[in-house]
C-alpha atoms as a PDB file:
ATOM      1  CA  UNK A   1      85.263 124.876  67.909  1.00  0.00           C
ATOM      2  CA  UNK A   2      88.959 125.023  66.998  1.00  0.00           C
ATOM      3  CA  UNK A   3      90.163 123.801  63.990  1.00  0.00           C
ATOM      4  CA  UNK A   4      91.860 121.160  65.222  1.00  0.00           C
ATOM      5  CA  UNK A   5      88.413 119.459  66.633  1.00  0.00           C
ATOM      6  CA  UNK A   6      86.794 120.123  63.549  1.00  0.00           C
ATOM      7  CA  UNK A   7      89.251 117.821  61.597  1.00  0.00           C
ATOM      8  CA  UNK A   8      89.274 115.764  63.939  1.00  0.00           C
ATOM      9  CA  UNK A   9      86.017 115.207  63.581  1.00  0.00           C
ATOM     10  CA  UNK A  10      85.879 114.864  59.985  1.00  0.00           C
ATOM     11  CA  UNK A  11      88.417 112.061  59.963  1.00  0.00           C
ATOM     12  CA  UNK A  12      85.947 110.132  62.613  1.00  0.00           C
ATOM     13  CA  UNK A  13      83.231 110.917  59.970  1.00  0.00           C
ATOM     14  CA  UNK A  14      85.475 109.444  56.403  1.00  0.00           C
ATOM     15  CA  UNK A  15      86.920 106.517  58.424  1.00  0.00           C
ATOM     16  CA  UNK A  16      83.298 105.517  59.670  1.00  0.00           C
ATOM     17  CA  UNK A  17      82.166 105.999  56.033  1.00  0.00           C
ATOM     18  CA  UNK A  18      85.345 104.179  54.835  1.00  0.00           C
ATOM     19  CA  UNK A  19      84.399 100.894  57.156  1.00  0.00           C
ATOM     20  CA  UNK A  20      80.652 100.855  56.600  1.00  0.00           C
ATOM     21  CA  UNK A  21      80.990 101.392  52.439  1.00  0.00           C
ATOM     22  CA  UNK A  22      83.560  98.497  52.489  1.00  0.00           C
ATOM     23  CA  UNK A  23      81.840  95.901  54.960  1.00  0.00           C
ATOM     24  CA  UNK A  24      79.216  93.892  52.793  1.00  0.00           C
ATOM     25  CA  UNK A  25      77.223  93.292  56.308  1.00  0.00           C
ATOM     26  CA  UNK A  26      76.932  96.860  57.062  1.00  0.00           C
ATOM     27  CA  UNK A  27      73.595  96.963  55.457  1.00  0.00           C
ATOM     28  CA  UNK A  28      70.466  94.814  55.601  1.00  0.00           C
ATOM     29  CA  UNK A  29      68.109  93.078  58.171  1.00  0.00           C
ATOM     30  CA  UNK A  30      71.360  91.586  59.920  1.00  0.00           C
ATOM     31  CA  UNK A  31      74.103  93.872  60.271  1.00  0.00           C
ATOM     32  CA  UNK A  32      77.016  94.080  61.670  1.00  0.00           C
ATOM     33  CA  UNK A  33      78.776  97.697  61.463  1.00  0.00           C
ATOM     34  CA  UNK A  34      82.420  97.390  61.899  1.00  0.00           C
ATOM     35  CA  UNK A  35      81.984 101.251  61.592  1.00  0.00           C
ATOM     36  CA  UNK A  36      79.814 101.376  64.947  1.00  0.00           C
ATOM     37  CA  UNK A  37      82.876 100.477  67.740  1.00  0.00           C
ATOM     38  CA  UNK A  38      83.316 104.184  66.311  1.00  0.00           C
ATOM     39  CA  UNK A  39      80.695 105.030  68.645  1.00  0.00           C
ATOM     40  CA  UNK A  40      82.815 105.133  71.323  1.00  0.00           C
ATOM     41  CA  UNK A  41      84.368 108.366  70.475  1.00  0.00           C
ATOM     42  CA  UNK A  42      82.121 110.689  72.042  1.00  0.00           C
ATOM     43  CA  UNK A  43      82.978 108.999  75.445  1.00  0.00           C
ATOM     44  CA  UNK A  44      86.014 110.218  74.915  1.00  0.00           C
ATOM     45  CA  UNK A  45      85.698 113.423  72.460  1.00  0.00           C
ATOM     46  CA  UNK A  46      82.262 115.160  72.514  1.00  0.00           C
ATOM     47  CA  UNK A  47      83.105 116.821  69.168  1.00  0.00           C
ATOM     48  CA  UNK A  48      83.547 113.362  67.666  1.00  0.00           C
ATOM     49  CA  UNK A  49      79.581 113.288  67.500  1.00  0.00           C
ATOM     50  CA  UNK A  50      79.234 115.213  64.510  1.00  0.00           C
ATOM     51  CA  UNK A  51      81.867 113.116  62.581  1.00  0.00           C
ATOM     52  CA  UNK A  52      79.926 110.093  62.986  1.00  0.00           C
ATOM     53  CA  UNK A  53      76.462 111.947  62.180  1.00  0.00           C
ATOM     54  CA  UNK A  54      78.331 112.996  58.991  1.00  0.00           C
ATOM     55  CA  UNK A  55      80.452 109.938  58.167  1.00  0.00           C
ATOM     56  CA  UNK A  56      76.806 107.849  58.590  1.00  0.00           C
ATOM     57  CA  UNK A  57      75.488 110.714  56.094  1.00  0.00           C
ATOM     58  CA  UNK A  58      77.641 109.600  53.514  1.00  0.00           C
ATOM     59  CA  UNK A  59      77.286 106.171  54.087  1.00  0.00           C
ATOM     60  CA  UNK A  60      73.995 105.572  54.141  1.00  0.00           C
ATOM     61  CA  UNK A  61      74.074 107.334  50.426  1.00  0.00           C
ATOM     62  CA  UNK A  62      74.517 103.842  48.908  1.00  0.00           C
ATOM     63  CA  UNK A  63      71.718 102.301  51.513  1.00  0.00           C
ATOM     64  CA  UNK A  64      68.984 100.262  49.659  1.00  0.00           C
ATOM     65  CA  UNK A  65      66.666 101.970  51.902  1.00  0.00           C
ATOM     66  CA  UNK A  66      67.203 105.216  50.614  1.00  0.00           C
ATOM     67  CA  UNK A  67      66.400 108.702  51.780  1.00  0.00           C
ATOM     68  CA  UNK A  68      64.764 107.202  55.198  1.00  0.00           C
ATOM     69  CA  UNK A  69      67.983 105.216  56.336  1.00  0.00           C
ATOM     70  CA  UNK A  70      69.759 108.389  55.488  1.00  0.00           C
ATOM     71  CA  UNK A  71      67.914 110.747  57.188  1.00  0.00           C
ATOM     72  CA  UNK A  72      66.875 108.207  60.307  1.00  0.00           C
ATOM     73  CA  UNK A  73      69.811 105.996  60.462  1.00  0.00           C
ATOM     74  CA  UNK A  74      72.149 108.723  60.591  1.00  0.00           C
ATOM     75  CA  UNK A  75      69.713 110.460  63.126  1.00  0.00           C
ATOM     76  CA  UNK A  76      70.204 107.353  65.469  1.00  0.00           C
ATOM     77  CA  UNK A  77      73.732 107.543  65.177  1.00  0.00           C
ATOM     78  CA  UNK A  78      73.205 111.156  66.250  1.00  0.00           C
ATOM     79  CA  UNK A  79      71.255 110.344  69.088  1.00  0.00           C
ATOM     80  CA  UNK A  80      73.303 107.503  70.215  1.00  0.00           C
ATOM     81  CA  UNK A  81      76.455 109.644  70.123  1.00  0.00           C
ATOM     82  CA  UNK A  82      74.864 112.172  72.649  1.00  0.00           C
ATOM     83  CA  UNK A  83      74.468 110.212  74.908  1.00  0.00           C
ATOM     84  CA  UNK A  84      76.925 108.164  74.929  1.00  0.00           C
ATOM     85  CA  UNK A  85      78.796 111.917  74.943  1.00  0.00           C
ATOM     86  CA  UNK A  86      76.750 112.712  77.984  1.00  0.00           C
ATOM     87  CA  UNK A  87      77.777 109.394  79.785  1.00  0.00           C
ATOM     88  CA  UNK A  88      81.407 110.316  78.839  1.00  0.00           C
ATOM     89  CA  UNK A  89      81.170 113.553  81.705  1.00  0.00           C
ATOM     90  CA  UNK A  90      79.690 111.122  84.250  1.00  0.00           C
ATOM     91  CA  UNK A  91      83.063 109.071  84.543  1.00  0.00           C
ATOM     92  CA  UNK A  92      85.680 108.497  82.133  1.00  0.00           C
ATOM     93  CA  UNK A  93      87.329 105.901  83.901  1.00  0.00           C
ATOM     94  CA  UNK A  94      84.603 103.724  85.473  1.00  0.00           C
ATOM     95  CA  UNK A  95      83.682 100.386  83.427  1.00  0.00           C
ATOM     96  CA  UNK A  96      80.305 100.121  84.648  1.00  0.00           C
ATOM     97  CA  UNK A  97      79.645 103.834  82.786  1.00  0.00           C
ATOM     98  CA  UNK A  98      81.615 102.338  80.084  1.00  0.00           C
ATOM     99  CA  UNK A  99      79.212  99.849  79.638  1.00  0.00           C
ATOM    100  CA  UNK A 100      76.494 101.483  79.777  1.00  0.00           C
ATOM    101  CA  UNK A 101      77.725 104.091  77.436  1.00  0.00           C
ATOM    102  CA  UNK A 102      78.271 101.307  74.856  1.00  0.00           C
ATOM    103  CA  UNK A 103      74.118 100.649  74.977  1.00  0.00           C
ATOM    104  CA  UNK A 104      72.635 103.935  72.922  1.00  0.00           C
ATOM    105  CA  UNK A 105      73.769 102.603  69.629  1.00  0.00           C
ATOM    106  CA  UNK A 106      72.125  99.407  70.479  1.00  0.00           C
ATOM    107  CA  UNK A 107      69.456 100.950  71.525  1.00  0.00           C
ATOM    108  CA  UNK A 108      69.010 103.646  68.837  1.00  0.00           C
ATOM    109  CA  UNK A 109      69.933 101.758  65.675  1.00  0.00           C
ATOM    110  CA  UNK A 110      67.847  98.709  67.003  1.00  0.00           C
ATOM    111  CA  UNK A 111      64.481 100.954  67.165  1.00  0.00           C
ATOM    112  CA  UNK A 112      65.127 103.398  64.832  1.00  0.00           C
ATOM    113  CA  UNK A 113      66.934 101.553  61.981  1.00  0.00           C
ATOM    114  CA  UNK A 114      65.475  98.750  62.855  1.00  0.00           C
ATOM    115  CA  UNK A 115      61.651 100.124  61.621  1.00  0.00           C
ATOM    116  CA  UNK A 116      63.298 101.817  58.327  1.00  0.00           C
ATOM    117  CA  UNK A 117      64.344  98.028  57.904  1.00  0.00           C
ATOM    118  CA  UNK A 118      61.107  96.712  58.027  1.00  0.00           C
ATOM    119  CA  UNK A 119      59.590  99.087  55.965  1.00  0.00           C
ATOM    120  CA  UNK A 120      61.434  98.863  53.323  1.00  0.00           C
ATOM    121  CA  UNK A 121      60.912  95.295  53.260  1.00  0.00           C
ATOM    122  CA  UNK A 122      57.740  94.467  54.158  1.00  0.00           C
ATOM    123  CA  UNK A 123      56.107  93.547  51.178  1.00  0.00           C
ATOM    124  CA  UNK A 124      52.470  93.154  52.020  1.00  0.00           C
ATOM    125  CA  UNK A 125      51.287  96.768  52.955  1.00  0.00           C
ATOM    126  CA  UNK A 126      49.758  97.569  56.544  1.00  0.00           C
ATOM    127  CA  UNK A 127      50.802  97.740  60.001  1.00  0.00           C
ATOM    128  CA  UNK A 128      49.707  93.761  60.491  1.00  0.00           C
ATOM    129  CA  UNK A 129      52.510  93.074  57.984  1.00  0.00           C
ATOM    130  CA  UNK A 130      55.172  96.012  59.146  1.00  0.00           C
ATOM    131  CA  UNK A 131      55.003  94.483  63.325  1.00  0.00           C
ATOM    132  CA  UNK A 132      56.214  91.338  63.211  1.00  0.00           C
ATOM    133  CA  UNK A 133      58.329  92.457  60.636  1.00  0.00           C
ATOM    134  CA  UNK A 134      60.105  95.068  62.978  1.00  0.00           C
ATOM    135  CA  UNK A 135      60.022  93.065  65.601  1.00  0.00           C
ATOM    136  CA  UNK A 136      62.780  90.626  63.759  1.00  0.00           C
ATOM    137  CA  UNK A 137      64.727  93.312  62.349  1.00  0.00           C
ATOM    138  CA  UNK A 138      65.112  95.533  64.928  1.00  0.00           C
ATOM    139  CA  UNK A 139      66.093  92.349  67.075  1.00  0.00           C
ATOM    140  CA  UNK A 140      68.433  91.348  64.646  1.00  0.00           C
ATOM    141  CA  UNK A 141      69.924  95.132  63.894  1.00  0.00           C
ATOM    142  CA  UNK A 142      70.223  95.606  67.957  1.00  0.00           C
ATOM    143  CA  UNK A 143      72.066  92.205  68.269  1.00  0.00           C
ATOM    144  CA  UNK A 144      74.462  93.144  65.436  1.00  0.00           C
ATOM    145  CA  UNK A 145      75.002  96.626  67.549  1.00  0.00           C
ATOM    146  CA  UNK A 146      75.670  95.004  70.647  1.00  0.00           C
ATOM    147  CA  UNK A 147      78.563  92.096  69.555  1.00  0.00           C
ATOM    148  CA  UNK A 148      80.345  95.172  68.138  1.00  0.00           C
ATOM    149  CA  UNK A 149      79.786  97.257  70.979  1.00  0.00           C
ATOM    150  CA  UNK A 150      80.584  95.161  73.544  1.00  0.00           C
ATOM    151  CA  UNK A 151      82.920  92.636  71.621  1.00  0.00           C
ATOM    152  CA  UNK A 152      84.910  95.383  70.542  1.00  0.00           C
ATOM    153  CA  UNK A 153      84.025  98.762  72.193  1.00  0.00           C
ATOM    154  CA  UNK A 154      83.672  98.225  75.392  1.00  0.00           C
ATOM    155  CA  UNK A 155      87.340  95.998  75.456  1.00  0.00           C
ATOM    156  CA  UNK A 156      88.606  99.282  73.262  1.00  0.00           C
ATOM    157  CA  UNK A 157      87.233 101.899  75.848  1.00  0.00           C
ATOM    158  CA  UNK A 158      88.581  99.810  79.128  1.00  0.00           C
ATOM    159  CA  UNK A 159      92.144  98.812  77.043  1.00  0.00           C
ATOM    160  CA  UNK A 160      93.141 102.585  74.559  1.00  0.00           C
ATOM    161  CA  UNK A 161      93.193 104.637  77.689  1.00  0.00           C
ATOM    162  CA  UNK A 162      95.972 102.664  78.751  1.00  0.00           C
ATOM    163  CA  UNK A 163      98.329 103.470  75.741  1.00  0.00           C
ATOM    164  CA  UNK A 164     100.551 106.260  74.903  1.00  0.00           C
ATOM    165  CA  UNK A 165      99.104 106.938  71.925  1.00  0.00           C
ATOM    166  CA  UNK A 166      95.588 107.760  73.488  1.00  0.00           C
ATOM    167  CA  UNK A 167      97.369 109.376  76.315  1.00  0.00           C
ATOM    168  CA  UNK A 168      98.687 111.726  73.638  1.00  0.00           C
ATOM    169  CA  UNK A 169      95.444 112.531  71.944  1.00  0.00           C
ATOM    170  CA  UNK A 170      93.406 112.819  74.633  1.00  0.00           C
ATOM    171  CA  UNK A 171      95.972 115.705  76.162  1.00  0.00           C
ATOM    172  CA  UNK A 172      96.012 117.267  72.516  1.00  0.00           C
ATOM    173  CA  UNK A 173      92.126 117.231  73.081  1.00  0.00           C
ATOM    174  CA  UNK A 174      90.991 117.935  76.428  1.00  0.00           C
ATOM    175  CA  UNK A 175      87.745 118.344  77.152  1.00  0.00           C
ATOM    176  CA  UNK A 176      87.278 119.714  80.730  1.00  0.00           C
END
């Protein structure tokens, strides 16, 4: 990967570490991840992926849930970002794949982070205690994923390709 990508990437990865560490509602059964319309990225920018996966490394460092939201909550955002990656080389310009591609980090963070939630918090031990638990949590984490994807993602992936800016990036960048 040129170095160019590479830094590219790691800028993706300190500015989503920068937003989460700084927005008290990033963590916690109802969250709502500025950081996350990030996601978007690998749409646009495969390489991207491995920014986020880093730059939710380093966030999740200061998680209350400890090494399991590091190691799982950053593998959701890993997940999340291929596929939203692979729905990136369907169509880049169609909205309805633009939607859709806006749905693994709902998907992912709402299962995944969602159950290192709710078992860090589920005080009475056992799995009659952890289900109903998750089943709030991972509600509530999913919800908070999908108002910033599609409040602010899915408006940013339809509206950036528009602008100069993007149209300079995206030719310093090319993918195909």
């Amino acid at each position: 990967m040129p170095i160019r990508k590479i830094a590219f990437a790691a800028v993706v990865g300190a500015v989503y570490a920068a937003l989460t560490m700084v927005n008290p509602w990033s963590f916690g059964p109802v969250q709502f991840r500025i950081s996350e319309v990030l996601c978007i990225l690998p749409f646009f920018f495969p390489f991207s992926v491995w920014g986020l996966f880093v730059g939710c490394i380093i966030s999740n460092l200061i998680s209350a849930y400890g090494v399991l939201d590091v190691v799982f909550g950053s593998l959701a955002t890993l997940l999340a970002g291929l596929c939203t990656m692979k729905l990136g080389r369907v169509s880049r310009v169609s909205v309805p794949v633009k939607a859709l591609a806006c749905f693994p980090p709902v998907l992912f963070n709402g299962v995944i982070v969602g159950a290192v939630i709710a078992y860090g918090i589920t005080v009475i031990p056992g799995a009659e205690a952890f289900w109903p638990t998750y089943a709030i949590v991972g509600l509530q984490v999913g919800l908070g994923e999908l108002a910033v994807l599609y409040v602010l993602g899915l408006p940013a992936m339809i509206l950036l390709p528009k602008t100069g800016f993007f149209k300079a990036i995206t030719s310093l960048y090319a993918q195909r």
